[in-house]
PDB file of N, CA and C in Angstrom:
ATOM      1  N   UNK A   1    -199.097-126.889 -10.592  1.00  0.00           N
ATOM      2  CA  UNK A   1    -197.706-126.715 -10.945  1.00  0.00           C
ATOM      3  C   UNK A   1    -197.618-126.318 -12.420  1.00  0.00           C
ATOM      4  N   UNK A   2    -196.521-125.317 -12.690  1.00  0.00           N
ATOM      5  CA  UNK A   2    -196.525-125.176 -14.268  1.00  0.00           C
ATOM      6  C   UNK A   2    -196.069-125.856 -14.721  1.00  0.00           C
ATOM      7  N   UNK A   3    -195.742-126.054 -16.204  1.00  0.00           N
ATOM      8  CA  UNK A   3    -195.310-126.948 -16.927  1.00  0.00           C
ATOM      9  C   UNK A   3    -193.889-126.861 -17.067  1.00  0.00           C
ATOM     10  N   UNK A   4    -193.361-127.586 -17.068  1.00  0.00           N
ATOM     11  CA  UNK A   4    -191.991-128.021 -16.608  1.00  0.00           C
ATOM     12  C   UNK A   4    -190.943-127.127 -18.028  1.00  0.00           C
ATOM     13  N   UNK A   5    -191.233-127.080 -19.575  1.00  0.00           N
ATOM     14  CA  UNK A   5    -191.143-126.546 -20.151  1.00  0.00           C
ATOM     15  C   UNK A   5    -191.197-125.142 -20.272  1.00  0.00           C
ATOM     16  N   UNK A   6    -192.289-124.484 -19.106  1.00  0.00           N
ATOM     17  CA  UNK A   6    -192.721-122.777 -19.133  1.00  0.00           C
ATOM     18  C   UNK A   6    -191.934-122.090 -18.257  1.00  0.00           C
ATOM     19  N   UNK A   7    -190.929-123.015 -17.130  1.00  0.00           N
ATOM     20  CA  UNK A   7    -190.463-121.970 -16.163  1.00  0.00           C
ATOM     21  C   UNK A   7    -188.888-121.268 -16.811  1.00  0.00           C
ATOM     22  N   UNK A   8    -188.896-120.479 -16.089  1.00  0.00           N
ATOM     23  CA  UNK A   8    -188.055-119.721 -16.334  1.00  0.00           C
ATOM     24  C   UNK A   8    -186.667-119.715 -15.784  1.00  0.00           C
ATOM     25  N   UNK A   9    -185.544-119.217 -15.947  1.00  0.00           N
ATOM     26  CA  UNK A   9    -184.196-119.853 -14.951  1.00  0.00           C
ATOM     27  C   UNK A   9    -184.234-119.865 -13.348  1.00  0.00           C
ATOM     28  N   UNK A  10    -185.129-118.841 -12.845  1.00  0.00           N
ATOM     29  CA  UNK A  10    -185.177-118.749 -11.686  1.00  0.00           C
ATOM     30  C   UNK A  10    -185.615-120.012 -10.951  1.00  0.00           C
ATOM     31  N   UNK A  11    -186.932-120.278 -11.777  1.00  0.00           N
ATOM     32  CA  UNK A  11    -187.358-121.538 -11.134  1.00  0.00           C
ATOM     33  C   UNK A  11    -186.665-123.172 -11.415  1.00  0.00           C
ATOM     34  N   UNK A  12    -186.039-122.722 -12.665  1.00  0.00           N
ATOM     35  CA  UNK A  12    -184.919-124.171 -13.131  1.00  0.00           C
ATOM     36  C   UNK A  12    -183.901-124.021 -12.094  1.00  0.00           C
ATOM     37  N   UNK A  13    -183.333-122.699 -11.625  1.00  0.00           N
ATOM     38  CA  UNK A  13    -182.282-122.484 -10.351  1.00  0.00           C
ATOM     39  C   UNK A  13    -183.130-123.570  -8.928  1.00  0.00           C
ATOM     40  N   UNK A  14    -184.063-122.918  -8.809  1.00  0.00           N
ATOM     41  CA  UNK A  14    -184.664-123.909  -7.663  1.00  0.00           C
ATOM     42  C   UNK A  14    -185.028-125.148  -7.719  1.00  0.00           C
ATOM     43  N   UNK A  15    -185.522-126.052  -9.196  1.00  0.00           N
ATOM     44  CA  UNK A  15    -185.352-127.380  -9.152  1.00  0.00           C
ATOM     45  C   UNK A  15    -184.608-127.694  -9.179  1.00  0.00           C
ATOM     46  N   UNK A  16    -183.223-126.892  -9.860  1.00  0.00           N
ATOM     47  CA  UNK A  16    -181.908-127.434  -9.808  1.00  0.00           C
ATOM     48  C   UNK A  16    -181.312-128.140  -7.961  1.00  0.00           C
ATOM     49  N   UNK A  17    -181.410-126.979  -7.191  1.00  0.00           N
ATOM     50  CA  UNK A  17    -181.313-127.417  -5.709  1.00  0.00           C
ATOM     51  C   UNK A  17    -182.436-128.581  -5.189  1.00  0.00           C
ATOM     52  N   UNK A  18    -183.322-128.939  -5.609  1.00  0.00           N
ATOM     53  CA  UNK A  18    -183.889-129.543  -5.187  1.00  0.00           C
ATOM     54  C   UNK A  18    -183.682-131.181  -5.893  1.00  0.00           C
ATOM     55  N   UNK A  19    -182.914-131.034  -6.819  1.00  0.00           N
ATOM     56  CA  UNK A  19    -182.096-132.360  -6.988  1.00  0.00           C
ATOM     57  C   UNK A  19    -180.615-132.518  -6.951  1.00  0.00           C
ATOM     58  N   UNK A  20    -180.008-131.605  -5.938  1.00  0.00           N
ATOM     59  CA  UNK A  20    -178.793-131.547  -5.406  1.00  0.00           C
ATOM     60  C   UNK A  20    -177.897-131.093  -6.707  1.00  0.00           C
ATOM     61  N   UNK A  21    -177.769-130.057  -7.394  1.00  0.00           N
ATOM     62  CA  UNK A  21    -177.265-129.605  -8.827  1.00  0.00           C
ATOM     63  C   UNK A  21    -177.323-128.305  -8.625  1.00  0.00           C
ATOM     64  N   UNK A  22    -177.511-127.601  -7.462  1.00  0.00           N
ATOM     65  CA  UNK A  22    -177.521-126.258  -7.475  1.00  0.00           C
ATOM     66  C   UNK A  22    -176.152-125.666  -7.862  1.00  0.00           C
ATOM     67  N   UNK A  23    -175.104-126.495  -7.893  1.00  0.00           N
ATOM     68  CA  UNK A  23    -173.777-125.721  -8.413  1.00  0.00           C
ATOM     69  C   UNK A  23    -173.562-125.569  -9.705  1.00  0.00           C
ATOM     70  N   UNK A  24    -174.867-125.814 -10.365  1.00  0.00           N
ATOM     71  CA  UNK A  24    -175.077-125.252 -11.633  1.00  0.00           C
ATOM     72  C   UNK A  24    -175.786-124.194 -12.224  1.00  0.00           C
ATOM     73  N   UNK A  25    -176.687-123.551 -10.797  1.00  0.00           N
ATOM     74  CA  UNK A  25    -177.419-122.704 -10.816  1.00  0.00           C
ATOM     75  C   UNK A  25    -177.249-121.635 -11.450  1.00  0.00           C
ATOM     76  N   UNK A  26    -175.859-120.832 -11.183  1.00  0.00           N
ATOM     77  CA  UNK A  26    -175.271-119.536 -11.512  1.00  0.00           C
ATOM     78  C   UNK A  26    -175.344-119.476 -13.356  1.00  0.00           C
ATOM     79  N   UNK A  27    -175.028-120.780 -13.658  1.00  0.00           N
ATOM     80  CA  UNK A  27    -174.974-120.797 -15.080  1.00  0.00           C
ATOM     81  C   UNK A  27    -175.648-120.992 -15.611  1.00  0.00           C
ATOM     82  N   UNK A  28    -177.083-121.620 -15.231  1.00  0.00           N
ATOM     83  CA  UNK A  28    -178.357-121.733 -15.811  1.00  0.00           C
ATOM     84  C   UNK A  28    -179.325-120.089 -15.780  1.00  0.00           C
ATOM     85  N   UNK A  29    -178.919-119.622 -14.855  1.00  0.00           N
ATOM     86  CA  UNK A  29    -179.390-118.051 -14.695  1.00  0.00           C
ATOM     87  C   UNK A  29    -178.721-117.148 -15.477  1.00  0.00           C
ATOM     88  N   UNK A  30    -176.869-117.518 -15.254  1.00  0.00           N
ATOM     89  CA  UNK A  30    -176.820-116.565 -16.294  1.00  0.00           C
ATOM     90  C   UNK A  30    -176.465-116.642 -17.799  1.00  0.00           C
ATOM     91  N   UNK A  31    -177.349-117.967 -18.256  1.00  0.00           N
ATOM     92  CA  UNK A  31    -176.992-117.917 -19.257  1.00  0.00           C
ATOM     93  C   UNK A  31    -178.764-118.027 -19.714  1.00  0.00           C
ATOM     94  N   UNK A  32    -179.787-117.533 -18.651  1.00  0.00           N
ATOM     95  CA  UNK A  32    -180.805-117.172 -18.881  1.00  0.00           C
ATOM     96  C   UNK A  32    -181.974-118.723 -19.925  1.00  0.00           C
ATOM     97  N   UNK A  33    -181.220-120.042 -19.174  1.00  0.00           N
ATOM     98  CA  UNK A  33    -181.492-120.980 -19.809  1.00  0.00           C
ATOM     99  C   UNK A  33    -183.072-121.450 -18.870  1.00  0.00           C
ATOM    100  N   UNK A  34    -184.252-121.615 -19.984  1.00  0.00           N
ATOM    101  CA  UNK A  34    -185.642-121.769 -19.556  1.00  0.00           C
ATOM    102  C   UNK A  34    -185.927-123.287 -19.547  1.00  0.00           C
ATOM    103  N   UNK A  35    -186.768-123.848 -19.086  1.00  0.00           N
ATOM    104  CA  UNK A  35    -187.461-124.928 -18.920  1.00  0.00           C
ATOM    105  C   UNK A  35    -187.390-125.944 -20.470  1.00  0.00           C
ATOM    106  N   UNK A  36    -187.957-124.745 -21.154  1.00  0.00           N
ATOM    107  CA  UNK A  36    -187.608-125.428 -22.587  1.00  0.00           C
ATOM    108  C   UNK A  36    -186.569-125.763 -23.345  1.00  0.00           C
ATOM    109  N   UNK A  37    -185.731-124.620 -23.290  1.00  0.00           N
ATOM    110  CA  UNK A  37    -184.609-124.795 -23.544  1.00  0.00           C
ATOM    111  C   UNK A  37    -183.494-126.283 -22.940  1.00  0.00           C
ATOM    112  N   UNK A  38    -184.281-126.239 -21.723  1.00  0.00           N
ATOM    113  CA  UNK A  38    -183.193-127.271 -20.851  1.00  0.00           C
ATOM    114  C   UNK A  38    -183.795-128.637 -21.483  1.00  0.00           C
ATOM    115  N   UNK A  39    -185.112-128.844 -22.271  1.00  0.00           N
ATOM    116  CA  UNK A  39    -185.106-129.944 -22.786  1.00  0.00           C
ATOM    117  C   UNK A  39    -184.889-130.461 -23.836  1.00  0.00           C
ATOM    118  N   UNK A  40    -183.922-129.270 -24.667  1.00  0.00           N
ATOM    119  CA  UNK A  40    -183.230-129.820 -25.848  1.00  0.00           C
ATOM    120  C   UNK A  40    -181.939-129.020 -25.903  1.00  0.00           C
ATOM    121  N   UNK A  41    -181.237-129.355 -24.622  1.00  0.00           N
ATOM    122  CA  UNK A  41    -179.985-129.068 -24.688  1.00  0.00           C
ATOM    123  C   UNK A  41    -178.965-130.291 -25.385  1.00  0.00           C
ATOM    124  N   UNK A  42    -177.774-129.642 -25.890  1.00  0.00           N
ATOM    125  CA  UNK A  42    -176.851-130.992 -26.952  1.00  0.00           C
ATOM    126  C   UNK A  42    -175.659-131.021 -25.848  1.00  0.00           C
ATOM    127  N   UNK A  43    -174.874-132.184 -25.706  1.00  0.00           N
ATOM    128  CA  UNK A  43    -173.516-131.877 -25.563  1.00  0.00           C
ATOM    129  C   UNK A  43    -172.699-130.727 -25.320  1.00  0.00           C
ATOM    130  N   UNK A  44    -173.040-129.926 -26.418  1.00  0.00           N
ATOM    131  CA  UNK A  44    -171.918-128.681 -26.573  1.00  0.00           C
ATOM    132  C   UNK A  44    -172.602-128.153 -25.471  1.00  0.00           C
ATOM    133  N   UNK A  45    -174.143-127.930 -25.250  1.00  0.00           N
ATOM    134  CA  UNK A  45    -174.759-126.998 -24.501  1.00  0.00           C
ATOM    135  C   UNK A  45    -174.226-127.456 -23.054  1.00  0.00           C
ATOM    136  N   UNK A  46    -174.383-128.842 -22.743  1.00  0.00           N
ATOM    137  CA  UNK A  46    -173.679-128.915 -21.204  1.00  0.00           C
ATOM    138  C   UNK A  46    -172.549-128.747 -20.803  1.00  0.00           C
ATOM    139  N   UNK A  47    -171.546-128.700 -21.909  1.00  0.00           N
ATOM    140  CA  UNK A  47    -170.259-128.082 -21.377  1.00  0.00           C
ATOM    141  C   UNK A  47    -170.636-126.396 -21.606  1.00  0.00           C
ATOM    142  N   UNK A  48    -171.134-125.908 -22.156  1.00  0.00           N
ATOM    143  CA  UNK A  48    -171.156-124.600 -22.345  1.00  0.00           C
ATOM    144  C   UNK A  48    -171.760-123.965 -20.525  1.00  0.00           C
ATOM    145  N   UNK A  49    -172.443-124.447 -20.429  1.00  0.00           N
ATOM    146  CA  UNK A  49    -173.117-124.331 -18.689  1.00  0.00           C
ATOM    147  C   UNK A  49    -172.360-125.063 -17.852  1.00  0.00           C
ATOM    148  N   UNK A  50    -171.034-125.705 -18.143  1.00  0.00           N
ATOM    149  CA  UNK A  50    -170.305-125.966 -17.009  1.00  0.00           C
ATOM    150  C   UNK A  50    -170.654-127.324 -16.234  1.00  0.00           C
ATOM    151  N   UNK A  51    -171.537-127.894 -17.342  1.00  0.00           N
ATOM    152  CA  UNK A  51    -171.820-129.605 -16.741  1.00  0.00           C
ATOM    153  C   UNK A  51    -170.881-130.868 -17.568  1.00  0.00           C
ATOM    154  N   UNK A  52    -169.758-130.786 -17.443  1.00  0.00           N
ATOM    155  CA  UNK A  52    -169.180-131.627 -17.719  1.00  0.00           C
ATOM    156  C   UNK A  52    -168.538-132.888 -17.213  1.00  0.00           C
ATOM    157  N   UNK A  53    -169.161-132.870 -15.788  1.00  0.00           N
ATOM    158  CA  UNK A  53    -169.382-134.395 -15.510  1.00  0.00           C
ATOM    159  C   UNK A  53    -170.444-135.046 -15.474  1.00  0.00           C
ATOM    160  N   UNK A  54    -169.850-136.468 -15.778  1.00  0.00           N
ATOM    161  CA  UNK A  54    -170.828-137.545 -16.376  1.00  0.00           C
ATOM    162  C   UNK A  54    -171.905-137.524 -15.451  1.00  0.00           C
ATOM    163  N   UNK A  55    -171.298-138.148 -13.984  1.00  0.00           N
ATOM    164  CA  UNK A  55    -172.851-138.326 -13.252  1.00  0.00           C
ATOM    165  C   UNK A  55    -173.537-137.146 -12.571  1.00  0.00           C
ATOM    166  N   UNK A  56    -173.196-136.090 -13.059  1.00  0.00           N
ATOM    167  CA  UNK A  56    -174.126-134.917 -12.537  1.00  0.00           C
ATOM    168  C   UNK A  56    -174.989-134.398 -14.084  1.00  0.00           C
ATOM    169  N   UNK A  57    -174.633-135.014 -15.355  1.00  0.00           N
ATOM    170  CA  UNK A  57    -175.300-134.792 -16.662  1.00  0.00           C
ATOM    171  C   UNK A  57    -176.577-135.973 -16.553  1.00  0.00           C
ATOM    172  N   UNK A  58    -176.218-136.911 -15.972  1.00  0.00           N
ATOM    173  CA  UNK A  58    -177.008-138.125 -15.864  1.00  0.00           C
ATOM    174  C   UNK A  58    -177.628-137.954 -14.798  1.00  0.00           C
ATOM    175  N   UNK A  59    -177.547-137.704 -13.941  1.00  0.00           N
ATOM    176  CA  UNK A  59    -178.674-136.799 -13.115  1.00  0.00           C
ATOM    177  C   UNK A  59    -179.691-135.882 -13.453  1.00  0.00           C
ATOM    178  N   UNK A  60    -179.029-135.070 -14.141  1.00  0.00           N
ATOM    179  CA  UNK A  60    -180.121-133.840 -14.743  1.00  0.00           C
ATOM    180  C   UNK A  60    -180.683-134.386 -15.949  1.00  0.00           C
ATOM    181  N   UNK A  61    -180.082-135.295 -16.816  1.00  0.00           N
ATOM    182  CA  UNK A  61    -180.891-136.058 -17.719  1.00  0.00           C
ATOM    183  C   UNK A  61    -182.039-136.633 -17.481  1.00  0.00           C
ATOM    184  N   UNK A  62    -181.481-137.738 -16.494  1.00  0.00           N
ATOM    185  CA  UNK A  62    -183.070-138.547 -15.716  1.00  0.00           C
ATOM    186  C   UNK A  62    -184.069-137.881 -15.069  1.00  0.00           C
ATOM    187  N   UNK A  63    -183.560-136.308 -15.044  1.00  0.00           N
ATOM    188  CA  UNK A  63    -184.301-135.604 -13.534  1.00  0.00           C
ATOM    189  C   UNK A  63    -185.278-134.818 -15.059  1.00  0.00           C
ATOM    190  N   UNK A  64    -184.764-134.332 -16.038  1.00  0.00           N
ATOM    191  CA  UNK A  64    -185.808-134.008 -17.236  1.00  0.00           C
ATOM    192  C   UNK A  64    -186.418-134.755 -17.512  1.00  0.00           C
ATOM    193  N   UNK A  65    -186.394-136.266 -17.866  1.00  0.00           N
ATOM    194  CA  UNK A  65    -187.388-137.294 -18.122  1.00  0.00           C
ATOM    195  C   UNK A  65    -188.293-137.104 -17.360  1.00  0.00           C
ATOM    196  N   UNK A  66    -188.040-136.988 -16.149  1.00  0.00           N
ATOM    197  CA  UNK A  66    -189.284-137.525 -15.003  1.00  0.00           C
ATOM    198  C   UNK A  66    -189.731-136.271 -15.144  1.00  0.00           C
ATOM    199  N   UNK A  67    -189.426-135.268 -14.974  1.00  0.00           N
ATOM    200  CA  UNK A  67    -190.218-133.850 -14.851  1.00  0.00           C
ATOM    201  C   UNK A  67    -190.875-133.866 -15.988  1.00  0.00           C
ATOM    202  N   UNK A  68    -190.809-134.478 -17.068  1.00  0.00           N
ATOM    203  CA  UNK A  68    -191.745-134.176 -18.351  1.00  0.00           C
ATOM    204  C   UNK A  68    -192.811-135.246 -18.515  1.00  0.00           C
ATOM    205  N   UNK A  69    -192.394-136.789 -18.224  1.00  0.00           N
ATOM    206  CA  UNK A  69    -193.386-137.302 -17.869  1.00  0.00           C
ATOM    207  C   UNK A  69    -194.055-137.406 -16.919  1.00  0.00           C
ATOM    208  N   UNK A  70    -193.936-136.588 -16.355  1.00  0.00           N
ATOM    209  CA  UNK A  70    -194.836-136.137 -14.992  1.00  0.00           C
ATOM    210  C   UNK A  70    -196.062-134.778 -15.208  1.00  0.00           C
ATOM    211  N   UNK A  71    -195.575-133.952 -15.853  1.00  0.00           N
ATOM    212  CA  UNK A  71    -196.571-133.298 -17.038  1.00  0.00           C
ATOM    213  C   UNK A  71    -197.188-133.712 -18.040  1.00  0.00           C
ATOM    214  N   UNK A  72    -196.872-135.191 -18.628  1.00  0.00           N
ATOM    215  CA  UNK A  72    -197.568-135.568 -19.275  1.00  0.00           C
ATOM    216  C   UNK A  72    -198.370-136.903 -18.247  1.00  0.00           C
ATOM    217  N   UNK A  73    -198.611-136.765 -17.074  1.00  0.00           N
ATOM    218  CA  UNK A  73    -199.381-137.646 -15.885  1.00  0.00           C
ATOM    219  C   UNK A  73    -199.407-139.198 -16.786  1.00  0.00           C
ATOM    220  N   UNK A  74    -197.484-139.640 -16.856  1.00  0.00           N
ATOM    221  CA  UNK A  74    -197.764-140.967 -17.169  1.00  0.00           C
ATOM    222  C   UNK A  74    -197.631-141.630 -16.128  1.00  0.00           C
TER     223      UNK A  74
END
């Protein structure tokens, strides 16, 4: 698997569906947002992509933790 940091929106579009967040897809593609990018997104950045509810930010929050410590095989 690549590193959770290297993929690109296409493939952030498909983890996105695979933790039920695909209705964020359109805006992670077209706002051409990468693996890396998605792990130092601020506030402003999740309303800017159209995530402005709480428990779907807290979803994709916890869902970056685990995807990164999971590349780092803790």
């Amino acid at each position: 698997m690549k590193d959770f940091s290297t993929w690109n929106s296409e493939e952030l579009s498909y983890w996105l569906n695979s933790i039920n967040l695909s209705r964020y897809s359109n805006n992670i593609i077209g706002n051409n947002v990468t693996g890396y990018d998605l792990c130092y997104l601020t506030n402003d950045d999740f309303k800017i992509l159209g995530i402005s509810n709480i428990h779907d930010k807290n979803i994709l929050v916890k869902n970056i933790r685990l995807q990164t410590l999971e590349q780092c095989n803790i």
